[in-house]
PDB file of N, CA and C in Angstrom:
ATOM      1  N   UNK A   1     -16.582  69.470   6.128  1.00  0.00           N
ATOM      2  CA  UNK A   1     -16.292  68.335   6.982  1.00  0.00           C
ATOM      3  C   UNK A   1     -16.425  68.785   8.436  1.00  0.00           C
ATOM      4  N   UNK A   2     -17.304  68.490   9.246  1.00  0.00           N
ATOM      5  CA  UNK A   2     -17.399  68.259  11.051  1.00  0.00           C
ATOM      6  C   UNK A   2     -16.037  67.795  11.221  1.00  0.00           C
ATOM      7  N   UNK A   3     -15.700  68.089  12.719  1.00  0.00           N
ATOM      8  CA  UNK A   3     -14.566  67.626  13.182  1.00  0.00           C
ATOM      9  C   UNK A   3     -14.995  65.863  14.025  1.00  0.00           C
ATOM     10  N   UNK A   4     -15.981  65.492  13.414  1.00  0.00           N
ATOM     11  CA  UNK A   4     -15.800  64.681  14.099  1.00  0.00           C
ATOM     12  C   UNK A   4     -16.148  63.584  12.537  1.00  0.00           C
ATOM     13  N   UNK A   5     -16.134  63.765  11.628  1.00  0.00           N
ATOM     14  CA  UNK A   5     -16.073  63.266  10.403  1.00  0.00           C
ATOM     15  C   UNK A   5     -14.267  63.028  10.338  1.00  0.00           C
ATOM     16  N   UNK A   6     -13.489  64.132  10.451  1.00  0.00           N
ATOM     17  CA  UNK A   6     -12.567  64.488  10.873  1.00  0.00           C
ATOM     18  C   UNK A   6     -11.905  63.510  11.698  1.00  0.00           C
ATOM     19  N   UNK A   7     -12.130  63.296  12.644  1.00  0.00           N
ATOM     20  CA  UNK A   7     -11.311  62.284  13.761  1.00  0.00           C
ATOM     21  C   UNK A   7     -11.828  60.762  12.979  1.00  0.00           C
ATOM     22  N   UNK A   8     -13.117  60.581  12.461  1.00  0.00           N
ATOM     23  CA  UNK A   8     -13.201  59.396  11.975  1.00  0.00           C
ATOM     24  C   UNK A   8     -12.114  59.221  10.750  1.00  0.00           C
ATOM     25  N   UNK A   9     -12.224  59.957   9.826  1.00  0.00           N
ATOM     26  CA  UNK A   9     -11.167  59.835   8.884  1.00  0.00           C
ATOM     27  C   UNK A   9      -9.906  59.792   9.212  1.00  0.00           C
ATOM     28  N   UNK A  10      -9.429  60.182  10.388  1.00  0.00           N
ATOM     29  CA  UNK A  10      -7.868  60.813  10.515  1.00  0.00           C
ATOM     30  C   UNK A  10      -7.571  59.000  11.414  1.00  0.00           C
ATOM     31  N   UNK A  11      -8.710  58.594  12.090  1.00  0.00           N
ATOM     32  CA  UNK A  11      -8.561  57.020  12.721  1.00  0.00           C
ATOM     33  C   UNK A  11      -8.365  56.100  11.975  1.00  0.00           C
ATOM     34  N   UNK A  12      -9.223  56.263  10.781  1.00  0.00           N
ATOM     35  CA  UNK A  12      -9.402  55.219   9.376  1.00  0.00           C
ATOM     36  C   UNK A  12      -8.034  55.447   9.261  1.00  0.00           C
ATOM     37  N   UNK A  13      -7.038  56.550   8.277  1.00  0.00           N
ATOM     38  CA  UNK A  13      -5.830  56.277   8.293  1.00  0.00           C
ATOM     39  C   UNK A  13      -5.061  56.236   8.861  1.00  0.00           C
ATOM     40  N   UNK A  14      -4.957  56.002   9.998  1.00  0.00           N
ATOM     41  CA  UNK A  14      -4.044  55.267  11.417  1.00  0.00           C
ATOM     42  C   UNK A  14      -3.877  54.155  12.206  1.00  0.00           C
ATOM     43  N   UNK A  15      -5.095  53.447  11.140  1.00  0.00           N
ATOM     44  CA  UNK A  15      -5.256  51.756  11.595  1.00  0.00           C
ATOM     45  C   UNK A  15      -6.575  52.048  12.752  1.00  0.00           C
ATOM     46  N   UNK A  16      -7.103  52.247  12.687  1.00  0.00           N
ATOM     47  CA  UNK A  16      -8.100  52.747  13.458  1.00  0.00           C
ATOM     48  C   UNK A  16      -8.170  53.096  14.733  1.00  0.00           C
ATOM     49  N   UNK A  17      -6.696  53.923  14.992  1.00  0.00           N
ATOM     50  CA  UNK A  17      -6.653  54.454  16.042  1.00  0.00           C
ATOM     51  C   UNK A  17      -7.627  55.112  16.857  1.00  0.00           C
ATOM     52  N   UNK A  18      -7.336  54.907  18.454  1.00  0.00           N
ATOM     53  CA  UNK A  18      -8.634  55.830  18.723  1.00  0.00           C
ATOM     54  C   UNK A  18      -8.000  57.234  19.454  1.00  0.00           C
ATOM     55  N   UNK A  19      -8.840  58.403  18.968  1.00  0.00           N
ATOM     56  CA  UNK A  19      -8.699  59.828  18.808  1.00  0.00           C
ATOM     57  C   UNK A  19      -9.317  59.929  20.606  1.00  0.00           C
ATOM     58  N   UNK A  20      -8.157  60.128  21.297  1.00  0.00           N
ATOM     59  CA  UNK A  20      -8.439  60.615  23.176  1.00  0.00           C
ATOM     60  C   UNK A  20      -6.718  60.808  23.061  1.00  0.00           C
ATOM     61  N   UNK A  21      -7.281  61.457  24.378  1.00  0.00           N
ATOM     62  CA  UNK A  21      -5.825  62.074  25.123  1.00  0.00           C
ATOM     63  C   UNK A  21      -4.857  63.463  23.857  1.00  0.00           C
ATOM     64  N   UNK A  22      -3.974  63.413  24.133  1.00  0.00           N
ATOM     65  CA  UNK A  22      -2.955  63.936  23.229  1.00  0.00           C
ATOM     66  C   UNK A  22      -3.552  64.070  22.132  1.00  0.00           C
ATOM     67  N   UNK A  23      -3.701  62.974  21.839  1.00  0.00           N
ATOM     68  CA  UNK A  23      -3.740  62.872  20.082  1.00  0.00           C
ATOM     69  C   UNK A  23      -4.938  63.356  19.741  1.00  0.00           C
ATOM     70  N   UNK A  24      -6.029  63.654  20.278  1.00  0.00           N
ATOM     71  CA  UNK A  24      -7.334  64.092  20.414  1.00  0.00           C
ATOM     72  C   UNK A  24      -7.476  65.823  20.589  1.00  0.00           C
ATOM     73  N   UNK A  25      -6.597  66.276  21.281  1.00  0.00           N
ATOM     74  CA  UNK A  25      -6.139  67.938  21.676  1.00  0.00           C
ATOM     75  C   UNK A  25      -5.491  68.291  20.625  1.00  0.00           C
ATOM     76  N   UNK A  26      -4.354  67.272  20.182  1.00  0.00           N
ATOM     77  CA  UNK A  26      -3.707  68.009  18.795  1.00  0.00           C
ATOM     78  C   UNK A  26      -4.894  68.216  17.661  1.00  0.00           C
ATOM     79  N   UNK A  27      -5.636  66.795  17.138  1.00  0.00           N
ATOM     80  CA  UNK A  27      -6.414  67.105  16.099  1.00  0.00           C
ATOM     81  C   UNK A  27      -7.694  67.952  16.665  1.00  0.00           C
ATOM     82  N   UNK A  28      -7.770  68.349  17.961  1.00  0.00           N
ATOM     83  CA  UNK A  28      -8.878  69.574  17.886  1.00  0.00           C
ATOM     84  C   UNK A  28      -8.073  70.813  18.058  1.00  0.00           C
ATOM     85  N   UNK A  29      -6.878  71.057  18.002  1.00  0.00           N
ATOM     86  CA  UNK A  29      -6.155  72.384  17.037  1.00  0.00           C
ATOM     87  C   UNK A  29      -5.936  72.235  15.592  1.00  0.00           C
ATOM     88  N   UNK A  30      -5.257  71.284  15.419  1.00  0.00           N
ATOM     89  CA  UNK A  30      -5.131  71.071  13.933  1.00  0.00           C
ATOM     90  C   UNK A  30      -6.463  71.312  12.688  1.00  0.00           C
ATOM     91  N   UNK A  31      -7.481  70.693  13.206  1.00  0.00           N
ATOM     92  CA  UNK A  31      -8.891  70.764  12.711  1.00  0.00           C
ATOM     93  C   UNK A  31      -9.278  72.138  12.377  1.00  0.00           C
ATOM     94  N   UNK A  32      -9.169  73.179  13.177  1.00  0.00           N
ATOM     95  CA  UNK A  32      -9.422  75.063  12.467  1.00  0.00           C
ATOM     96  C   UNK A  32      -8.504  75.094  11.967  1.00  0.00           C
ATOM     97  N   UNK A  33      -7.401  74.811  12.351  1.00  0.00           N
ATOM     98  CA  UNK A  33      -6.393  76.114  11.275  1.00  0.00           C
ATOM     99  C   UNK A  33      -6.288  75.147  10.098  1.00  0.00           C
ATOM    100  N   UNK A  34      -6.473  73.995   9.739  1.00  0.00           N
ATOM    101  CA  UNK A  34      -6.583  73.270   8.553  1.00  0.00           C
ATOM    102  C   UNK A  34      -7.290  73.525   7.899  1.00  0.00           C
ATOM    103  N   UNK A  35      -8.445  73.904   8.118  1.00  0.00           N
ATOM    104  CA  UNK A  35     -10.234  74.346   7.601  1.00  0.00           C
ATOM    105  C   UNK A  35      -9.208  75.869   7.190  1.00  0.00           C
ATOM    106  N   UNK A  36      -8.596  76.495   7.707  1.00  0.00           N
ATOM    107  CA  UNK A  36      -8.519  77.987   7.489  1.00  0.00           C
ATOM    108  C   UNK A  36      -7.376  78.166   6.297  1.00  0.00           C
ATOM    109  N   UNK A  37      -6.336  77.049   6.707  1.00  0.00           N
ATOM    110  CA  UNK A  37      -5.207  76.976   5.732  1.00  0.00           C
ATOM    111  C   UNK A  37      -6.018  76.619   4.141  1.00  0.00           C
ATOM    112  N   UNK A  38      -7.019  75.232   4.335  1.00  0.00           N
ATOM    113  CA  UNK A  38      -7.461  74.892   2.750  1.00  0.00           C
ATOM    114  C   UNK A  38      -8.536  76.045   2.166  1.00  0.00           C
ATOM    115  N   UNK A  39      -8.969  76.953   3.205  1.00  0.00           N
ATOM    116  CA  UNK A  39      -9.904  78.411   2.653  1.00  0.00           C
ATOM    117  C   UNK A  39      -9.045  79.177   2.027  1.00  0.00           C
ATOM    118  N   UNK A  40      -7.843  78.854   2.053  1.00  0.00           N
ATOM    119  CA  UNK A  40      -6.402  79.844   1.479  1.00  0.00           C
ATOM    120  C   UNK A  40      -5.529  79.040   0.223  1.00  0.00           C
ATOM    121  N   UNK A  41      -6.569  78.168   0.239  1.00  0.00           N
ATOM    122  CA  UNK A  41      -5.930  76.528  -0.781  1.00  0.00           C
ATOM    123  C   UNK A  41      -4.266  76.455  -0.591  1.00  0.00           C
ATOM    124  N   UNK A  42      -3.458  76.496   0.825  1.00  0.00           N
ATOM    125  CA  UNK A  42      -2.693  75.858   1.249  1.00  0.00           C
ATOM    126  C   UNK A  42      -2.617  74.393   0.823  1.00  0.00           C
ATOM    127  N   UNK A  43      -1.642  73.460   0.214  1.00  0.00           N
ATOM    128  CA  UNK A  43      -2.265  72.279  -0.067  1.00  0.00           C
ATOM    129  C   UNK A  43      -1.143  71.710   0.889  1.00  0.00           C
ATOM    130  N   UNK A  44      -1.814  70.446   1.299  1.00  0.00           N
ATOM    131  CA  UNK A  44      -0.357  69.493   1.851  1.00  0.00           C
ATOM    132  C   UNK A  44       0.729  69.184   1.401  1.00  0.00           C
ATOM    133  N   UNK A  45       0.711  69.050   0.320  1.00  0.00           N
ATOM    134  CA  UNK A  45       2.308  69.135   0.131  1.00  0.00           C
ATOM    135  C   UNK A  45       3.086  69.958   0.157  1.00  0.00           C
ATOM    136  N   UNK A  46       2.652  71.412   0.155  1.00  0.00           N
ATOM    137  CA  UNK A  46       3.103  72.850   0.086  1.00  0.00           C
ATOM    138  C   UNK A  46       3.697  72.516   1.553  1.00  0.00           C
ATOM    139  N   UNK A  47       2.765  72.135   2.932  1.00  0.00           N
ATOM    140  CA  UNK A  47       3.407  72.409   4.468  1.00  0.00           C
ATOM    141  C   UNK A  47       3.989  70.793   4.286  1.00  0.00           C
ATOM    142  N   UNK A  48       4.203  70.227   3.553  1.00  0.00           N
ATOM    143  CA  UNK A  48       5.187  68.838   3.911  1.00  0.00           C
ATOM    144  C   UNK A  48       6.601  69.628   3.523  1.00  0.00           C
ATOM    145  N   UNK A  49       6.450  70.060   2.333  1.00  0.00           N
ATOM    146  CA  UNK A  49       7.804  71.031   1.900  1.00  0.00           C
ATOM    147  C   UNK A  49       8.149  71.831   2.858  1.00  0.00           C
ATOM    148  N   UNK A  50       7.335  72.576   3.003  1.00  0.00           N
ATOM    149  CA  UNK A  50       7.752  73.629   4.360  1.00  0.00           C
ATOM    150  C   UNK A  50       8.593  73.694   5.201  1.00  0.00           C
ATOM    151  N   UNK A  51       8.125  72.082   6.178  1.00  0.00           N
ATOM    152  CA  UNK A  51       8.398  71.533   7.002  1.00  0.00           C
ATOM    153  C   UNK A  51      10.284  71.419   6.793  1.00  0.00           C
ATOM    154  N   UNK A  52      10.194  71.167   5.748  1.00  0.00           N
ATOM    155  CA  UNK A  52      11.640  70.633   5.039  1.00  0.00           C
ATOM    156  C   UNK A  52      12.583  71.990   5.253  1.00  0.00           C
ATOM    157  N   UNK A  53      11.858  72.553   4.579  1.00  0.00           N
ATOM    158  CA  UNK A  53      12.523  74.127   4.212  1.00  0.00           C
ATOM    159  C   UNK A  53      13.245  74.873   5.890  1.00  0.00           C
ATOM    160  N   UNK A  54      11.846  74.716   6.536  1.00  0.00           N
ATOM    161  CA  UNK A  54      12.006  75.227   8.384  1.00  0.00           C
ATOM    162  C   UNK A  54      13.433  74.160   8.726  1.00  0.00           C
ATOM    163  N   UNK A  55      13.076  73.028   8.409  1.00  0.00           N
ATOM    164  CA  UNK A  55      14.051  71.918   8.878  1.00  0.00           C
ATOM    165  C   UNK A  55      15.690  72.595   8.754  1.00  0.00           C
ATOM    166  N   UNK A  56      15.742  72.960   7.319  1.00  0.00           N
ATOM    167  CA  UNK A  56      17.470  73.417   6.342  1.00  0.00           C
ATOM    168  C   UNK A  56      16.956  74.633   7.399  1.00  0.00           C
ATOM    169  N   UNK A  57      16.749  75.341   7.839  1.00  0.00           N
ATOM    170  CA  UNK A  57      16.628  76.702   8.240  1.00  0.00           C
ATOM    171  C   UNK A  57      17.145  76.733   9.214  1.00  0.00           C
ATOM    172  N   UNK A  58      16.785  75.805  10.490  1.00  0.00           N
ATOM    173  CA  UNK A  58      17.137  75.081  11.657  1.00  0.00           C
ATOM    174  C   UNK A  58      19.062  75.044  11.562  1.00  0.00           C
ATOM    175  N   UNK A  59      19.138  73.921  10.480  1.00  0.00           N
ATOM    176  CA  UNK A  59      20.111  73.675  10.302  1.00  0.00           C
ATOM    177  C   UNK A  59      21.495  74.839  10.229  1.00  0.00           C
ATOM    178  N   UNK A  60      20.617  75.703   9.650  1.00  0.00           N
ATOM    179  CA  UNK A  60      21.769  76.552   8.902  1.00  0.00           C
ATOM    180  C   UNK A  60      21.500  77.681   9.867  1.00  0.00           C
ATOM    181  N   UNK A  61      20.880  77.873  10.954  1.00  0.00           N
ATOM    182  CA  UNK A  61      20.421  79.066  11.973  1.00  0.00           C
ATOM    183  C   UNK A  61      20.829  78.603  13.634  1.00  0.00           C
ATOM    184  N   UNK A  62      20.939  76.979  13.602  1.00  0.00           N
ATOM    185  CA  UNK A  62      21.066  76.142  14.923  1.00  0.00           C
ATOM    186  C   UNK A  62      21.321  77.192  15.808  1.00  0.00           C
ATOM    187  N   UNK A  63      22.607  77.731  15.954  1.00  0.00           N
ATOM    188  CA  UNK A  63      23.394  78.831  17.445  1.00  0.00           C
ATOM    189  C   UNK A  63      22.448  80.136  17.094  1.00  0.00           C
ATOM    190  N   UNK A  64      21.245  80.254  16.646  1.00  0.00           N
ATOM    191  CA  UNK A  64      20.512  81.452  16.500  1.00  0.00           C
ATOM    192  C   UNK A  64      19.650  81.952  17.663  1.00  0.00           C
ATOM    193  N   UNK A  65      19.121  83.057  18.050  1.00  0.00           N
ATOM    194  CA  UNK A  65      18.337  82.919  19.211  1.00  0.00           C
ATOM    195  C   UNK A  65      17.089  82.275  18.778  1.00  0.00           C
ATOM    196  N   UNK A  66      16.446  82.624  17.619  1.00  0.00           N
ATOM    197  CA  UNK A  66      15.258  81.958  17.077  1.00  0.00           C
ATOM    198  C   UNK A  66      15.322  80.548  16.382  1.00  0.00           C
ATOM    199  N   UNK A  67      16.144  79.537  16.750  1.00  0.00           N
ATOM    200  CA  UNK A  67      16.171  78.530  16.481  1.00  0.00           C
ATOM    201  C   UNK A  67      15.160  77.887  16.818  1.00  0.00           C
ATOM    202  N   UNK A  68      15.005  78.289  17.885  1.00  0.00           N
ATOM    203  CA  UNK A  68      13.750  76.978  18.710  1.00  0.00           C
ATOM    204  C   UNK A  68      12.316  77.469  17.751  1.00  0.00           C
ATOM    205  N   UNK A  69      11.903  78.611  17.349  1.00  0.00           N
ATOM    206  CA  UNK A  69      10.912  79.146  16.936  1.00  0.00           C
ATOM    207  C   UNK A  69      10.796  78.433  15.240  1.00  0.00           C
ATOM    208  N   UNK A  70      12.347  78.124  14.895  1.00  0.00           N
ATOM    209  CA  UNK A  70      12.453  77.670  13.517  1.00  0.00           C
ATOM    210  C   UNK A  70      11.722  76.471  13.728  1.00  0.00           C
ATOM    211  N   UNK A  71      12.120  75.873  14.887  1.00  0.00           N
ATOM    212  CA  UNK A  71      12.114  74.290  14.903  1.00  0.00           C
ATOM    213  C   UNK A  71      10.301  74.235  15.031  1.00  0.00           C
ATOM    214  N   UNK A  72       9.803  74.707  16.070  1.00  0.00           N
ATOM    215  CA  UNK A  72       8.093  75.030  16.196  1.00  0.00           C
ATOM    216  C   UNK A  72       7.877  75.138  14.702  1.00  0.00           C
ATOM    217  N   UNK A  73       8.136  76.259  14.102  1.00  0.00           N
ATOM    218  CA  UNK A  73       7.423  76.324  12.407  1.00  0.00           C
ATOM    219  C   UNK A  73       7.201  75.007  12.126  1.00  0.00           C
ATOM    220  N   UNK A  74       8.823  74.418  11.944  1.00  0.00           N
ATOM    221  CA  UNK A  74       8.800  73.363  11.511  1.00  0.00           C
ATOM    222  C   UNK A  74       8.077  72.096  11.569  1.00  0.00           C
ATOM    223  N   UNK A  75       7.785  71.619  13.009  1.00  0.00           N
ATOM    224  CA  UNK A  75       7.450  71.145  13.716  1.00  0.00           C
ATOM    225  C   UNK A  75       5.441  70.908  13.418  1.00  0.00           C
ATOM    226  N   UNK A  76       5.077  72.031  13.466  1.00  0.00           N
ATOM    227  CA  UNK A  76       3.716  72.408  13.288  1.00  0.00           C
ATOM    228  C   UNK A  76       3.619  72.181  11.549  1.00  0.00           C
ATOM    229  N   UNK A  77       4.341  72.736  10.827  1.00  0.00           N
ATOM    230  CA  UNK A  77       3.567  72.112   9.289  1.00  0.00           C
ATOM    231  C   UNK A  77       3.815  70.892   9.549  1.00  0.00           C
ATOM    232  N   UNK A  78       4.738  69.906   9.898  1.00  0.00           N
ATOM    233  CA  UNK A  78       4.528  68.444   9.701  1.00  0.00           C
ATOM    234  C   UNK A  78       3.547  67.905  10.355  1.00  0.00           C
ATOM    235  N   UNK A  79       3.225  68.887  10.976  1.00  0.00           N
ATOM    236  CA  UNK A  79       2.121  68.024  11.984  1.00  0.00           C
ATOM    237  C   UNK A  79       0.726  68.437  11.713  1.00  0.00           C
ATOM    238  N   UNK A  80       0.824  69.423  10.415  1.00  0.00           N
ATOM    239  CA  UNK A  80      -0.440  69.636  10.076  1.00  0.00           C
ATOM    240  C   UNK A  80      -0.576  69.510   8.551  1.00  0.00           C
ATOM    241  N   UNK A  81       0.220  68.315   7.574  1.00  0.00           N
ATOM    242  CA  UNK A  81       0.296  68.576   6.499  1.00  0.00           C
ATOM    243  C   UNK A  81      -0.928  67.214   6.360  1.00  0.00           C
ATOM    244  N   UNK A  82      -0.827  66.290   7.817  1.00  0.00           N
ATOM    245  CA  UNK A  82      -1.899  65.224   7.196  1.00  0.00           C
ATOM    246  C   UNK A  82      -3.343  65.659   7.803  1.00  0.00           C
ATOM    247  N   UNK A  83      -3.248  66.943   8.630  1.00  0.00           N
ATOM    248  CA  UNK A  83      -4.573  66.919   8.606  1.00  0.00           C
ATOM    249  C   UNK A  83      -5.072  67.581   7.759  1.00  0.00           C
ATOM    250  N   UNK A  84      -4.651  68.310   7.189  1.00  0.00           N
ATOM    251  CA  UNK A  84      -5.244  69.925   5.801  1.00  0.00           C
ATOM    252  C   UNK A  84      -5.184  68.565   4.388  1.00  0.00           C
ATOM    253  N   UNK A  85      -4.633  67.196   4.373  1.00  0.00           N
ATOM    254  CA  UNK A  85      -4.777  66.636   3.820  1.00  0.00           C
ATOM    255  C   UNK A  85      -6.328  65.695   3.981  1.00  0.00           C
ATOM    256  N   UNK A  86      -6.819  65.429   5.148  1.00  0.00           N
ATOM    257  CA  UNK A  86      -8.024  65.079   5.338  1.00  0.00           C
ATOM    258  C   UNK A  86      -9.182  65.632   5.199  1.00  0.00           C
ATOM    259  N   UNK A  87      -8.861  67.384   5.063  1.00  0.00           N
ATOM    260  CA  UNK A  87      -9.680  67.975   5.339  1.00  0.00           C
ATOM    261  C   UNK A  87     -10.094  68.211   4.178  1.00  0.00           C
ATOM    262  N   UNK A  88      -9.198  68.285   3.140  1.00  0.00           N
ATOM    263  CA  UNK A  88      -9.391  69.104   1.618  1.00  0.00           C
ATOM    264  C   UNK A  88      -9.207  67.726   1.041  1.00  0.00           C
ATOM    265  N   UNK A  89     -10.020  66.462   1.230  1.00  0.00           N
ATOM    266  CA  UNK A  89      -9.870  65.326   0.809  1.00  0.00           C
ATOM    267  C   UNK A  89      -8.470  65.110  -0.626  1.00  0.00           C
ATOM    268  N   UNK A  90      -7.486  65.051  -0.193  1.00  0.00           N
ATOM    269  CA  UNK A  90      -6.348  65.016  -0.596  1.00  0.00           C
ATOM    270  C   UNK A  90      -5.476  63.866  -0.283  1.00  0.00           C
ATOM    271  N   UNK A  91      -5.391  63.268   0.582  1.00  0.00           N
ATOM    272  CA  UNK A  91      -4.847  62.149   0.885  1.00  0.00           C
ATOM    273  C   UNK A  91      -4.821  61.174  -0.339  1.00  0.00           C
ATOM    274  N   UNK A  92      -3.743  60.736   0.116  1.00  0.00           N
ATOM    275  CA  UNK A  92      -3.150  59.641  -1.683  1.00  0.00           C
ATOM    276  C   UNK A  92      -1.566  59.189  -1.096  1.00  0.00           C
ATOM    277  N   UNK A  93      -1.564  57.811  -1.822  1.00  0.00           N
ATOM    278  CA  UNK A  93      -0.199  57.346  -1.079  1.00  0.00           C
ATOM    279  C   UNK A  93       0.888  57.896  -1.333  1.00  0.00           C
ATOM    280  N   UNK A  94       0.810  58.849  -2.495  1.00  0.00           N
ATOM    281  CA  UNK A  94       1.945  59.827  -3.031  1.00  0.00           C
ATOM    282  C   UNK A  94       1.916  60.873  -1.852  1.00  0.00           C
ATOM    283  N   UNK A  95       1.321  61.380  -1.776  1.00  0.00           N
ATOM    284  CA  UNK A  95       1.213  62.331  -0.277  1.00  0.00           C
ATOM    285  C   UNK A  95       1.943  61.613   0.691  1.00  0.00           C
ATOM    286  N   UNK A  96       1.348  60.339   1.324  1.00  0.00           N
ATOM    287  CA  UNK A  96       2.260  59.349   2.318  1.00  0.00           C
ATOM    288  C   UNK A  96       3.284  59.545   2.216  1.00  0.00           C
ATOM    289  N   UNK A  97       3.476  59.006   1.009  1.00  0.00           N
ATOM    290  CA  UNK A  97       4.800  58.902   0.692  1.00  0.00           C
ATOM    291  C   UNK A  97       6.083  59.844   0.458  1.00  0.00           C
ATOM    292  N   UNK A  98       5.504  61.255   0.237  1.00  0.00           N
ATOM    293  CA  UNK A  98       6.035  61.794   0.405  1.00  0.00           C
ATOM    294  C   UNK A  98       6.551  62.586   1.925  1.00  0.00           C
ATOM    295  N   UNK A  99       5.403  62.463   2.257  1.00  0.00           N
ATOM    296  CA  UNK A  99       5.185  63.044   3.538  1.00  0.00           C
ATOM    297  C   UNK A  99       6.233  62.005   4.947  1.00  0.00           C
ATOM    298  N   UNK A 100       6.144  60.882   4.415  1.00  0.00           N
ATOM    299  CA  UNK A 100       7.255  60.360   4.896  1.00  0.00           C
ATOM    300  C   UNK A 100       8.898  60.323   4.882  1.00  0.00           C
ATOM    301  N   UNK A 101       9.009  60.443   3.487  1.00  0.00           N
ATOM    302  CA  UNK A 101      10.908  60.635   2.793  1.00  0.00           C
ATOM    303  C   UNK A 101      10.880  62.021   3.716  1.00  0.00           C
ATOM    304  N   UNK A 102      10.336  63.312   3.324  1.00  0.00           N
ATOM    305  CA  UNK A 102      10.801  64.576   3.972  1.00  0.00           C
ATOM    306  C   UNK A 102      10.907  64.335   5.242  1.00  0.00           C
ATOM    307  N   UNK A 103       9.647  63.859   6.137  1.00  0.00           N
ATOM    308  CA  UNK A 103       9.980  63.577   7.631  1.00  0.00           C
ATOM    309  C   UNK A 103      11.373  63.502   7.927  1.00  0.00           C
ATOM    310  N   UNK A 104      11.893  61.870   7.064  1.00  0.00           N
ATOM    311  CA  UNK A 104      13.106  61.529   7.312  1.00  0.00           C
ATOM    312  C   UNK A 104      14.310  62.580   7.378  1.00  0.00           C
ATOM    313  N   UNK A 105      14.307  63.103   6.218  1.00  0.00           N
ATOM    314  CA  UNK A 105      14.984  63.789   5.558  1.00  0.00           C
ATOM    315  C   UNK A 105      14.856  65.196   6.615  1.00  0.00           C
ATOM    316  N   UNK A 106      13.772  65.812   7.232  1.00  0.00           N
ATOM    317  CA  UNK A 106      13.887  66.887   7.913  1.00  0.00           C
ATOM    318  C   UNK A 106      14.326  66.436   9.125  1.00  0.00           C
ATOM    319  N   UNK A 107      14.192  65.566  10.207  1.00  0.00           N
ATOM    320  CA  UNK A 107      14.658  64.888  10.968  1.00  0.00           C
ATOM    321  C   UNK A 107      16.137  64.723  11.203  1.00  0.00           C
ATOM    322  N   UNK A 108      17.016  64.694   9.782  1.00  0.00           N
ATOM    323  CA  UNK A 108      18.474  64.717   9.863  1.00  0.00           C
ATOM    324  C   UNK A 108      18.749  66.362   9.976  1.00  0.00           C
ATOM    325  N   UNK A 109      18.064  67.360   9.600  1.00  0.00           N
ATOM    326  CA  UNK A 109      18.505  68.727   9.894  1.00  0.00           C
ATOM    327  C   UNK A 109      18.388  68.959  11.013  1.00  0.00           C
ATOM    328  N   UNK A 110      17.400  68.588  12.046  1.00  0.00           N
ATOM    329  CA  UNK A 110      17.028  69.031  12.983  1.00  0.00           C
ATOM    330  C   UNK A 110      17.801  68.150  14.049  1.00  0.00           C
ATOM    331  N   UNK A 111      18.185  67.201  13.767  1.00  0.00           N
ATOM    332  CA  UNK A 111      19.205  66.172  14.819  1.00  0.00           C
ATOM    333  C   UNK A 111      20.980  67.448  14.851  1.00  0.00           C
TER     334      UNK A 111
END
C-alpha cells in the first residue's frame, strides 16, 4: 500500500475526511512504523490492547517519574492501532468496535 492509497483509505473511514494539517503529519508518521509493525505481524488489536494495558500501567504508576512516558506508550498504540489496521487490510466493525469500548475504558485510567 502507497501512503497515499493510505490517506485515501484512512478518509473513506472518517466520512471522508480530508487528510491536511495535523491529521496529515500524524498519518505521515503513523504510515512507516505501521508498514514496519505489520512486517512483524503486530496486529491491531494486539496495540488496541496495549493501549489498555499502558492505560492500567498509568494508573497504577500515576506519582511515578515515568508516568508521562507510560501515558506516550499509551497514547501512540491508540493512535496507531487504526492505521496498522488499514495498512494490513484488517479493518472490520469488530475492530471499531472494539477499538472504541477500550478507548473508553483506557480513558478512565488515564483521567
Amino acid at each position: 500500500m502507497t501512503k497515499y492509497e493510505f490517506f485515501l483509505a484512512w478518509s473513506k473511514l472518517h466520512g471522508d475526511a480530508k487528510v491536511s494539517g495535523i491529521v496529515k503529519g500524524w498519518l505521515s508518521i503513523s504510515f512507516p512504523v505501521s508498514k514496519a509493525l505489520a512486517k512483524i505481524r503486530v496486529t491491531p488489536n494486539t496495540l488496541t490492547i496495549l493501549g489498555l494495558v499502558f492505560g492500567i500501567l498509568l494508573y497504577m504508576n500515576s506519582n511515578a517519574i515515568w508516568a508521562p512516558l507510560i501515558l506516550v506508550i499509551s497514547l501512540i498504540c491508540d493512535g496507531l492501532d487504526g492505521s496498522l489496521a488499514i495498512i494490513t487490510r484488517q479493518s472490520s466493525k469488530w475492530g471499531a468496535l472494539l477499538d472504541s469500548v477500550v478507548d473508553r475504558l483506557t480513558e478512565v485510567f488515564w483521567v
